[in-house]
Protein backbone atom coordinates (compact mmCIF):
# COMPACT_ATOMS: atom_id res chain seq x y z
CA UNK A 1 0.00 0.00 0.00
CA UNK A 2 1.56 3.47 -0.58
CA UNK A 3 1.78 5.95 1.87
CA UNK A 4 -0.18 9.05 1.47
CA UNK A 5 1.22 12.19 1.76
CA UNK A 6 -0.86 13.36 5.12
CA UNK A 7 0.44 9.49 6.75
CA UNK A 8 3.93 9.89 5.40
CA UNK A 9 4.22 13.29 7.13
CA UNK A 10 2.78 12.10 10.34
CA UNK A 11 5.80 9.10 10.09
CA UNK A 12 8.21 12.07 9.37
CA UNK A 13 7.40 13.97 12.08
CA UNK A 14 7.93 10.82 14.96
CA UNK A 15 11.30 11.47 17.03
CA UNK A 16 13.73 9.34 14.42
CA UNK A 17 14.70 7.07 17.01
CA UNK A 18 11.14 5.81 16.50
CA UNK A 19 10.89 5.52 12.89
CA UNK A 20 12.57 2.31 11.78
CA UNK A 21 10.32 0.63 14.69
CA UNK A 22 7.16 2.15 13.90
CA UNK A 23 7.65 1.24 9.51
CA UNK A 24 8.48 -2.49 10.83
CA UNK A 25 4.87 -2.20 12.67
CA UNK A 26 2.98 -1.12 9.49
CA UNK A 27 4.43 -3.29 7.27
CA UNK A 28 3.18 -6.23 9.98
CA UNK A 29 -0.23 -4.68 9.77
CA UNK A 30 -0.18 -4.45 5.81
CA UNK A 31 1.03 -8.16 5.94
CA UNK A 32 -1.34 -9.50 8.37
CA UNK A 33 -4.22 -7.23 6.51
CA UNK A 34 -2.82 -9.14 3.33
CA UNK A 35 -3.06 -12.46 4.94
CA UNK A 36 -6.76 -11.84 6.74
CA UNK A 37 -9.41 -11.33 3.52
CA UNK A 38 -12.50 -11.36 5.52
CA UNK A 39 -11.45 -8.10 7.21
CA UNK A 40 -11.91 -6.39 3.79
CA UNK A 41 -9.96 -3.92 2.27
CA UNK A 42 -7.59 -2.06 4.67
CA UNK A 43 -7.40 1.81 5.05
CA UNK A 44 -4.32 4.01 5.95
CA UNK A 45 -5.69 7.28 7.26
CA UNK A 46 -4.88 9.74 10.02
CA UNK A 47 -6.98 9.40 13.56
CA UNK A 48 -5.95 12.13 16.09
CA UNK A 49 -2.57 12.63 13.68
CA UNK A 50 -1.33 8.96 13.54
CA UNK A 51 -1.11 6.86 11.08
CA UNK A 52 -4.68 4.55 11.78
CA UNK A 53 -5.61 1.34 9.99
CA UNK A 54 -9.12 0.69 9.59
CA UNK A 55 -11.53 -1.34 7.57
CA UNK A 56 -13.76 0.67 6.62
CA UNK A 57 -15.68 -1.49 3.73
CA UNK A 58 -16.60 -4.46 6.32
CA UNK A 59 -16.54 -2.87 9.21
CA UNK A 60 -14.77 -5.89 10.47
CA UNK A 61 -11.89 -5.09 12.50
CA UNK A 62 -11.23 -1.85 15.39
CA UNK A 63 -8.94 1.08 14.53
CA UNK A 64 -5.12 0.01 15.22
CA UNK A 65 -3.32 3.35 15.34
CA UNK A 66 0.63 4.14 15.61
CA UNK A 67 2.57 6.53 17.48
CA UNK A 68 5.16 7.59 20.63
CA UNK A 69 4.07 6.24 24.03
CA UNK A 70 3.82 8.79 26.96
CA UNK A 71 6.62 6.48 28.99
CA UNK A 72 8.93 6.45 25.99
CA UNK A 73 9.76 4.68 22.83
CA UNK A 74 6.66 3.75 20.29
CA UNK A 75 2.87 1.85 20.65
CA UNK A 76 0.55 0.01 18.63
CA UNK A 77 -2.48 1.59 20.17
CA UNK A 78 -5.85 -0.05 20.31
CA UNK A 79 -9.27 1.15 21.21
CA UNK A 80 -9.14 0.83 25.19
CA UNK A 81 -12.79 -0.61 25.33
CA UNK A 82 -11.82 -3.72 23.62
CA UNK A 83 -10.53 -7.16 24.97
CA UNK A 84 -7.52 -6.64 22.42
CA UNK A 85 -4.89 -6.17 25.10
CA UNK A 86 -5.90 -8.44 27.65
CA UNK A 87 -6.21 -11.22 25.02
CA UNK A 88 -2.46 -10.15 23.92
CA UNK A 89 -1.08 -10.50 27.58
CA UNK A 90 -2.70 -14.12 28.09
CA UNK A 91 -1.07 -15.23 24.82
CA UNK A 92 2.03 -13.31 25.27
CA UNK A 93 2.75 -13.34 28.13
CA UNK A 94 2.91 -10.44 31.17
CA UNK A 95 6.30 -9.90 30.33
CA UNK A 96 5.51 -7.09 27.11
CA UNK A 97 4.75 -3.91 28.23
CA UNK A 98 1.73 -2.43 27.83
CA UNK A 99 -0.29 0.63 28.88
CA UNK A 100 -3.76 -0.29 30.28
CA UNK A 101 -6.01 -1.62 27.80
CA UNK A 102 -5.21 0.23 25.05
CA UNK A 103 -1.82 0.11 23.90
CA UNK A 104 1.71 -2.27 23.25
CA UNK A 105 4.25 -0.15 24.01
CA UNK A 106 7.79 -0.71 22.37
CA UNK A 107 11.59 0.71 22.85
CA UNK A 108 14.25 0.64 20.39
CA UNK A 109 15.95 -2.14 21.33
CA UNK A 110 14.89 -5.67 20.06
CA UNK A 111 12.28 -4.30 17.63
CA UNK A 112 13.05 -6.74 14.94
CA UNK A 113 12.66 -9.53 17.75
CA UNK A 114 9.59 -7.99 19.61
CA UNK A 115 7.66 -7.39 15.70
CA UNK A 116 8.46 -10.82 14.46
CA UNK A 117 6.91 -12.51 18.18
CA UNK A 118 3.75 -14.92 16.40
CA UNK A 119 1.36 -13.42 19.67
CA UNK A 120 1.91 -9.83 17.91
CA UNK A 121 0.64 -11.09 14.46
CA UNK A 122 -2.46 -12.73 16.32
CA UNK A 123 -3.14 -9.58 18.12
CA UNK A 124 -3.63 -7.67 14.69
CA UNK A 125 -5.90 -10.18 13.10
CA UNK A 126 -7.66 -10.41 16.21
CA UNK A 127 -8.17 -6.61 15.88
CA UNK A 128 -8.84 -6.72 12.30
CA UNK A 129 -11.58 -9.12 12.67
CA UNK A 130 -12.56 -7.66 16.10
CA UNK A 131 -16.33 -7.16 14.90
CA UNK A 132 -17.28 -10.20 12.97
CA UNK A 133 -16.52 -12.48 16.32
CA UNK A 134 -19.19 -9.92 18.02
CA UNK A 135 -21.40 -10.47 15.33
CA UNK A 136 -21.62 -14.18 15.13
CA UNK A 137 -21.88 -14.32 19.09
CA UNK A 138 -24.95 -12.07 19.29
């Protein structure tokens, strides 16, 4: 998917030390969107000025968003009033840190490690999907 302008400025603008880390996390998203087709078509807009993936045609899946946690370093942010995190820390483990329910908070070391863990991939299907398990339940 190519980057807008508006996304690729918001990318520019994140502290540098952030960057690589934060390109490794969309292209996961973009992969796992690739490898998920009944989440629909994926959209790459801005949501309170970071880059937000969305699906927009199904309706399928919460907004994943991207940007500098408060603490430090760089998040995959969810929407706090799902399940999303919790989910992530019973798969993963209670060792990654996280903020609450809404975000997984990364530093710069160990990125590549950290992006490539298989709970991290499961997380973003589960968020890209997040409505259509709600749906068949109810």
């Amino acid at each position: 998917m190519e980057m807008s302008a508006p996304v690729a400025a918001a990318f520019a603008g994140f502290p540098p030390e952030t960057q690589t880390g934060l390109r490794a996390l969309r292209a996961l998203i973009l992969s796992v969107a690739a490898d998920t087709p009944e989440a629909g078509r994926l959209s790459e807009e801005l949501r309170w000025g970071q880059p937000a993936y969305l699906t927009p045609e199904t309706g399928a899946g919460t907004t994943l968003r991207l940007g500098v946690a408060k603490s430090g370093g760089f998040a995959l942010f969810v929407h706090c009033q799902t399940s999303l995190i919790d989910e992530f820390r019973e798969l993963a483990g209670s060792d990654w840190p996280v903020e609450g329910r809404r975000a997984i908070l990364f530093d710069e070391t160990g990125v590549t490690d950290a992006i490539m863990d298989p709970a991290l991939r499961l997380l973003i299907r589960r968020a890209l999907t997040y409505h259509l398990k709600r749906r068949a339940a109810g």
